[in-house]
N, C-alpha and C. Protein backbone atom coordinates (compact mmCIF):
# COMPACT_ATOMS: atom_id res chain seq x y z
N UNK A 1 -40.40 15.04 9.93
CA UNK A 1 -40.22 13.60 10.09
C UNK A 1 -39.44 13.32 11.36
N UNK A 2 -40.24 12.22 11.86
CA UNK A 2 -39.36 12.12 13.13
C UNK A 2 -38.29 11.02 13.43
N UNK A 3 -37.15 11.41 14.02
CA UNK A 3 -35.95 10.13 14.05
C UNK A 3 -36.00 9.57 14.76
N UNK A 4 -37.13 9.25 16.20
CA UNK A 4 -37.49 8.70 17.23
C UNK A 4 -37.62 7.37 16.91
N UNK A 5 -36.65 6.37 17.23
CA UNK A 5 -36.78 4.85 16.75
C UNK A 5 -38.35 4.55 16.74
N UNK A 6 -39.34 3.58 16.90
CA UNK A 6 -40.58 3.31 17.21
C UNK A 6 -40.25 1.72 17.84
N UNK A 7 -40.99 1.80 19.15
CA UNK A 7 -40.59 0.46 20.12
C UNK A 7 -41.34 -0.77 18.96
N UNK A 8 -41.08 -1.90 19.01
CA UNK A 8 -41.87 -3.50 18.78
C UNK A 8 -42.95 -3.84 18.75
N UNK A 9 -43.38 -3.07 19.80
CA UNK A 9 -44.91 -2.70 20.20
C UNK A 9 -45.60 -2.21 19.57
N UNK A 10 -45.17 -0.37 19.61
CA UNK A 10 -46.01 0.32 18.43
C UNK A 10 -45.70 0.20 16.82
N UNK A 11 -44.46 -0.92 16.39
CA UNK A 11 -44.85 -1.57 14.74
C UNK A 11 -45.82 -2.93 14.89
N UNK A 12 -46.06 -3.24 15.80
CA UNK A 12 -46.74 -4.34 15.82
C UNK A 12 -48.66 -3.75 15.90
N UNK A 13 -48.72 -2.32 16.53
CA UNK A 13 -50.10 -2.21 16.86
C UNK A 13 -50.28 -1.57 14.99
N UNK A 14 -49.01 -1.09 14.50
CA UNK A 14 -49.64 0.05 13.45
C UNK A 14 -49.95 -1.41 12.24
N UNK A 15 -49.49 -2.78 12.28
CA UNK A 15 -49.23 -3.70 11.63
C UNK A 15 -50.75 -4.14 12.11
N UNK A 16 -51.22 -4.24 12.85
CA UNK A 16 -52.66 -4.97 13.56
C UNK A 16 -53.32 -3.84 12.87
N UNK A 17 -53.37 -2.88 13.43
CA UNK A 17 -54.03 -1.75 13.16
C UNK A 17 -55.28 -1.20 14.31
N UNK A 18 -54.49 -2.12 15.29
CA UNK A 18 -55.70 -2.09 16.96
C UNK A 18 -53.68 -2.13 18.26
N UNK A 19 -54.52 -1.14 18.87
CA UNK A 19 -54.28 -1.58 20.54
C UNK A 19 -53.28 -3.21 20.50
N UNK A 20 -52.33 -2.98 21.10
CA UNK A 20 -51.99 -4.60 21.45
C UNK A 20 -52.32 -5.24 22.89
N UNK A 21 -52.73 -6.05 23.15
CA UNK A 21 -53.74 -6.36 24.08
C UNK A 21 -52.17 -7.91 24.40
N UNK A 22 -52.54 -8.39 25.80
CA UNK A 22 -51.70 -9.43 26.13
C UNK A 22 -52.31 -10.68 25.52
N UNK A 23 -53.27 -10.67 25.41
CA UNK A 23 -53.59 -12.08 24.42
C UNK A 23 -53.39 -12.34 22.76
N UNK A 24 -53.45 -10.72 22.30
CA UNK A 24 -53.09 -10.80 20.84
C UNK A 24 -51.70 -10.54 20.62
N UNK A 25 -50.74 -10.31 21.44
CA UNK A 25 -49.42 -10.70 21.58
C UNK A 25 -48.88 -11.99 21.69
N UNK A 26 -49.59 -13.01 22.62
CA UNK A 26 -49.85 -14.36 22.84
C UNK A 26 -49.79 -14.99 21.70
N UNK A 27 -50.85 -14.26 20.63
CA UNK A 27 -51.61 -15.28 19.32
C UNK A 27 -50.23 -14.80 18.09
N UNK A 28 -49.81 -13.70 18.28
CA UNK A 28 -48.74 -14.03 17.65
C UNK A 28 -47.37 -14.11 17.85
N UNK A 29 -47.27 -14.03 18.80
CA UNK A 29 -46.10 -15.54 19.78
C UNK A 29 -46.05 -16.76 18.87
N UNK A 30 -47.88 -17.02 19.44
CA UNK A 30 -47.58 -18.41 18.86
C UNK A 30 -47.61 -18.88 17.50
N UNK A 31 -48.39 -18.22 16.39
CA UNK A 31 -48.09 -17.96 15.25
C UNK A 31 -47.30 -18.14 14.98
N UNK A 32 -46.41 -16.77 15.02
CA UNK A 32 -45.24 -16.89 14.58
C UNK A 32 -44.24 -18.13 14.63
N UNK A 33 -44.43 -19.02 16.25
CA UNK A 33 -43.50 -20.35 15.85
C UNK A 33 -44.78 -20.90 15.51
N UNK A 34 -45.29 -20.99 14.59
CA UNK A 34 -46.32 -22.10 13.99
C UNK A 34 -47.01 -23.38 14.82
N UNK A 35 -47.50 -22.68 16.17
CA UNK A 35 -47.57 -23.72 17.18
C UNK A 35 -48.94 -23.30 17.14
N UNK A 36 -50.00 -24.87 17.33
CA UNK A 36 -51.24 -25.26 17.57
C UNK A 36 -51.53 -24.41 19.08
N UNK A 37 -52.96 -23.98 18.84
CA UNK A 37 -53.58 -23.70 20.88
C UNK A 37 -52.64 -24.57 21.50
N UNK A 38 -53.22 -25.53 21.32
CA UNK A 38 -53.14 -26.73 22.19
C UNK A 38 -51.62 -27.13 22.57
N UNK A 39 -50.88 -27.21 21.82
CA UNK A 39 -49.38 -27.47 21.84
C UNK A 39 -48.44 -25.79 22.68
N UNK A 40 -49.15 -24.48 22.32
CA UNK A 40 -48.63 -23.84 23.05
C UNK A 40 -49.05 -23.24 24.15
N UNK A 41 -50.28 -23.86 24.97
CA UNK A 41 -51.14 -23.60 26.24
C UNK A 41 -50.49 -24.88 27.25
N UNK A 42 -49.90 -26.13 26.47
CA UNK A 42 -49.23 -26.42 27.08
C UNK A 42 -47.64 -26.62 27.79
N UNK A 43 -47.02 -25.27 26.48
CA UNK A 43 -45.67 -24.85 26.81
C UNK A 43 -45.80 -23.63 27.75
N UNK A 44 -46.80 -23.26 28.33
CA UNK A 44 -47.15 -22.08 28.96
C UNK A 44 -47.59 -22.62 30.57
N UNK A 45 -48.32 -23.64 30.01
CA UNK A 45 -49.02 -24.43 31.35
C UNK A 45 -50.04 -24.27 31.84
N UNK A 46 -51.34 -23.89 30.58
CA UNK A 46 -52.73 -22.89 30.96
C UNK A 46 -53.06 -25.03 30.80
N UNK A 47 -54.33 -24.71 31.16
CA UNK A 47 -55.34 -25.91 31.53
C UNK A 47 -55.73 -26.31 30.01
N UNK A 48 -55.91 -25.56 29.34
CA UNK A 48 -56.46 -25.59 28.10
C UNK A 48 -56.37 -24.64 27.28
N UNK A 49 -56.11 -25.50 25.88
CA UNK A 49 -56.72 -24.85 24.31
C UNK A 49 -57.51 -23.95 24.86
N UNK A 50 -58.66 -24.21 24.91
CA UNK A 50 -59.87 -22.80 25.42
C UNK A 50 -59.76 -21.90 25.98
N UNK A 51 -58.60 -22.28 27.51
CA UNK A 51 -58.40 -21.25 27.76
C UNK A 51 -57.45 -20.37 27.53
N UNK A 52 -56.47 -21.15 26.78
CA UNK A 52 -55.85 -19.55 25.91
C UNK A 52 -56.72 -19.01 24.85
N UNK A 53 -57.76 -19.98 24.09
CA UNK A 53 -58.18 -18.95 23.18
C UNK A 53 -59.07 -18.00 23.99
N UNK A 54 -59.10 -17.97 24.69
CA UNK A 54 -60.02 -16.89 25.76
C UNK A 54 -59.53 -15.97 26.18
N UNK A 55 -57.96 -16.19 26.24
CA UNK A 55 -57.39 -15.03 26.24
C UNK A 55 -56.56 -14.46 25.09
N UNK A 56 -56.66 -14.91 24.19
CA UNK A 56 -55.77 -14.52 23.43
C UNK A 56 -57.69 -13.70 22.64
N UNK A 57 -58.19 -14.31 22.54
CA UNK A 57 -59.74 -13.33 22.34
C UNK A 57 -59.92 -12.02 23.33
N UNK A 58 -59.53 -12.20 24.22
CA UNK A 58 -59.59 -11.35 25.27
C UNK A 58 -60.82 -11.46 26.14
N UNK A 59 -61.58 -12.76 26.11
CA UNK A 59 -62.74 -13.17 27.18
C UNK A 59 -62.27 -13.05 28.32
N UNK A 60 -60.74 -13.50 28.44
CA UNK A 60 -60.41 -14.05 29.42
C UNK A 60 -59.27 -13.30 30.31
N UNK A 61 -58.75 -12.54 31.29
CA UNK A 61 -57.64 -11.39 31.82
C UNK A 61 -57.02 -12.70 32.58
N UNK A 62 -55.53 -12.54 32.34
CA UNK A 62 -54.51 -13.28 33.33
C UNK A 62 -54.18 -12.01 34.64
N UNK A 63 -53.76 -12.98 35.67
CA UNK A 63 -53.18 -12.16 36.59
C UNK A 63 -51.65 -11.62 35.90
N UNK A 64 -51.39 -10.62 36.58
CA UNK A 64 -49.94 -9.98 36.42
C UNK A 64 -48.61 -11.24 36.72
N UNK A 65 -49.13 -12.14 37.86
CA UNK A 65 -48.26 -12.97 37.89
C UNK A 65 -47.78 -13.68 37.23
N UNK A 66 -49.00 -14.19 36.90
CA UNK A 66 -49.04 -15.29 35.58
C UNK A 66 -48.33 -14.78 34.18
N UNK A 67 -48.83 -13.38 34.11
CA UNK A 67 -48.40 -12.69 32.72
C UNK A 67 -46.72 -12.81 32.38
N UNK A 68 -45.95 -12.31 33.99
CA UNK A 68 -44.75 -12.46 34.19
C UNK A 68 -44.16 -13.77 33.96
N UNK A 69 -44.71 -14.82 34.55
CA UNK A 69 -44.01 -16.18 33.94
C UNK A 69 -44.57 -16.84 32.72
N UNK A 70 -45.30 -16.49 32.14
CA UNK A 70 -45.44 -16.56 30.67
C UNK A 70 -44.13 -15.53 29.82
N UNK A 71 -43.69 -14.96 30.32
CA UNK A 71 -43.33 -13.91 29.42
C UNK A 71 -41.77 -15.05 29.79
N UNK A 72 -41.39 -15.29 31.36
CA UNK A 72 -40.02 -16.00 31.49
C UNK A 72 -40.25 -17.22 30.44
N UNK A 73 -41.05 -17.81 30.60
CA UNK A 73 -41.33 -19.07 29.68
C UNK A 73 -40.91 -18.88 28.15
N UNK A 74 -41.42 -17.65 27.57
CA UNK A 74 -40.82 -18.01 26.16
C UNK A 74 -39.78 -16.91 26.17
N UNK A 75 -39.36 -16.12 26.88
CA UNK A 75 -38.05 -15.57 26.93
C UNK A 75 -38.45 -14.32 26.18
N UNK A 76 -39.23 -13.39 27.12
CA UNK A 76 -39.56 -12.26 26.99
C UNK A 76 -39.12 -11.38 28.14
N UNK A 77 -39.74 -9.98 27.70
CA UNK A 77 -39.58 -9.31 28.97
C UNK A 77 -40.80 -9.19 29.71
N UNK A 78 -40.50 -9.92 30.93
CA UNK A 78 -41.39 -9.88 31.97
C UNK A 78 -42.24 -8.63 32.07
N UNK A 79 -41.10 -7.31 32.06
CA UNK A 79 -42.02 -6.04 32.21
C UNK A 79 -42.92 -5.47 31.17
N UNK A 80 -42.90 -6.11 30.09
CA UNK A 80 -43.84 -5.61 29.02
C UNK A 80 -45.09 -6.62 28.87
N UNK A 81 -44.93 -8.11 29.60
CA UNK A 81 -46.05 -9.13 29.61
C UNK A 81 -46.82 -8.34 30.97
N UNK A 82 -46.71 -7.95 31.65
CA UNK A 82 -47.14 -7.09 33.15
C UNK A 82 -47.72 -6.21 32.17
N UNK A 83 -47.31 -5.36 31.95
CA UNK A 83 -47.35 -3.91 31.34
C UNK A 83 -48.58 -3.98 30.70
N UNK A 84 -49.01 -4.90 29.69
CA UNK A 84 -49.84 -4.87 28.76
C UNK A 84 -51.03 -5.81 29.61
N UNK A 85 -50.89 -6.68 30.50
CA UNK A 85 -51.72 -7.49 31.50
C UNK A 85 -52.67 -6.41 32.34
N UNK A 86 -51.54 -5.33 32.58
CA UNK A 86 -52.22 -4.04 33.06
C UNK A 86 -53.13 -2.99 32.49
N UNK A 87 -52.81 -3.09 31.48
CA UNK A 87 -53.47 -2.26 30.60
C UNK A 87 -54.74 -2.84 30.03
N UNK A 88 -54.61 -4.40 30.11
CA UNK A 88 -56.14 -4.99 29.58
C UNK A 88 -57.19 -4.63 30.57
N UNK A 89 -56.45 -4.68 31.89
CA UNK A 89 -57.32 -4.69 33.05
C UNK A 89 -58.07 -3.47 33.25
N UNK A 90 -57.07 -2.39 32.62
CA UNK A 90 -57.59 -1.03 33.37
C UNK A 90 -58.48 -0.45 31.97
N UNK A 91 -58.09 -0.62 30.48
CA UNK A 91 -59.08 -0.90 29.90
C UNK A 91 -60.36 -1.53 29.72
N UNK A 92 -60.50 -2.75 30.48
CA UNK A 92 -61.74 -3.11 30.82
C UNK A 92 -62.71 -2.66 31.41
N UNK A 93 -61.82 -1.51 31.92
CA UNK A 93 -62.93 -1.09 33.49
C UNK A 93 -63.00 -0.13 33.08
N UNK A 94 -62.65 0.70 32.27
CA UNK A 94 -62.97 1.79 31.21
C UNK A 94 -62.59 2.90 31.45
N UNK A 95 -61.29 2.72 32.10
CA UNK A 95 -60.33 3.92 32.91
C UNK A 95 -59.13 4.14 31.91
N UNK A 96 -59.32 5.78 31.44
CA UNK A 96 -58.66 6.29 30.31
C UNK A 96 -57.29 6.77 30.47
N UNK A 97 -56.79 5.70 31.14
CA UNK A 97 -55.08 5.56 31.32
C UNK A 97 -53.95 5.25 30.86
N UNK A 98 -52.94 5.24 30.28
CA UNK A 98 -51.50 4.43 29.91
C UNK A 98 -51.18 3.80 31.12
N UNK A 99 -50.87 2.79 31.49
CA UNK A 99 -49.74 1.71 31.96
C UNK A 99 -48.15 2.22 31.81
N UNK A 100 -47.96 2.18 32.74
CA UNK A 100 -46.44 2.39 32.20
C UNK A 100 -45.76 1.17 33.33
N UNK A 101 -44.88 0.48 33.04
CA UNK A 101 -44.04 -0.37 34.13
C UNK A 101 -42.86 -0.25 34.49
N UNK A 102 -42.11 -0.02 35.20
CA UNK A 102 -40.58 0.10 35.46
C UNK A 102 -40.33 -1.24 36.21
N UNK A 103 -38.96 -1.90 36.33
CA UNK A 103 -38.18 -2.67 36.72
C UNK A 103 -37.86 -2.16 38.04
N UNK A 104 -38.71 -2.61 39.63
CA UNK A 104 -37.84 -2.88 40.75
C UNK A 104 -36.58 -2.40 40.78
C-alpha cells in the first residue's frame, strides 16, 4: 500500500473514471457552485453558453492564455489550467505524451 498522498486531480479522474480534460474541470467548477452555462461563461468572459459548452464537451480547445486567466478568474492555479489546456492539445493530435508544467 502506498503512502504517496494522491494530487486533486488524480481523485477527481479516479471519481470521473476518464482523463481530466480542461473543459470537464470547467463543468465541475461550475457545478459545483451551482452556476447555469450561461451565468458562468459570463464570469469567465467566453461569448457564449455554447461556447463553453464546447468546451467543456471538448469540441472546442482554449488557448493556454486564455486557460491561464480563467484559472486567475476563479482563483485557481494558473499552472494546472495551462497544464491540462496542454494536454488536450497534444492529445488531440494523438501524441502519446504527459504535460508536465513548472512555474517560471
Amino acid at each position: 500500500m502506498s503512502t504517496k498522498p494522491k494530487s486533486a486531480l488524480a481523485t477527481l479522474e479516479k471519481i470521473t473514471g476518464q482523463k481530466l480534460t480542461l473543459g470537464s474541470l470547467l463543468a465541475a467548477i461550475r457545478q459545483g457552485e451551482e452556476m447555469s452555462q450561461t451565468a458562468f461563461a459570463e464570469l469567465l468572459g467566453m461569448a457564449s453558453n455554447r461556447y463553453l459548452s464546447d468546451v467543456e464537451h471538448g469540441r472546442r480547445l482554449i488557448s493556454p492564455k486564455m486557460a491561464a486567466k480563467y484559472a486567475e478568474k476563479l482563483r485557481y492555479s494558473p499552472r494546472q489550467f495551462v497544464r491540462l489546456c496542454l494536454q488536450d492539445m497534444v492529445n488531440r493530435d494523438g501524441i502519446k505524451v504527459n504535460v508536465l508544467v513548472e512555474a517560471a
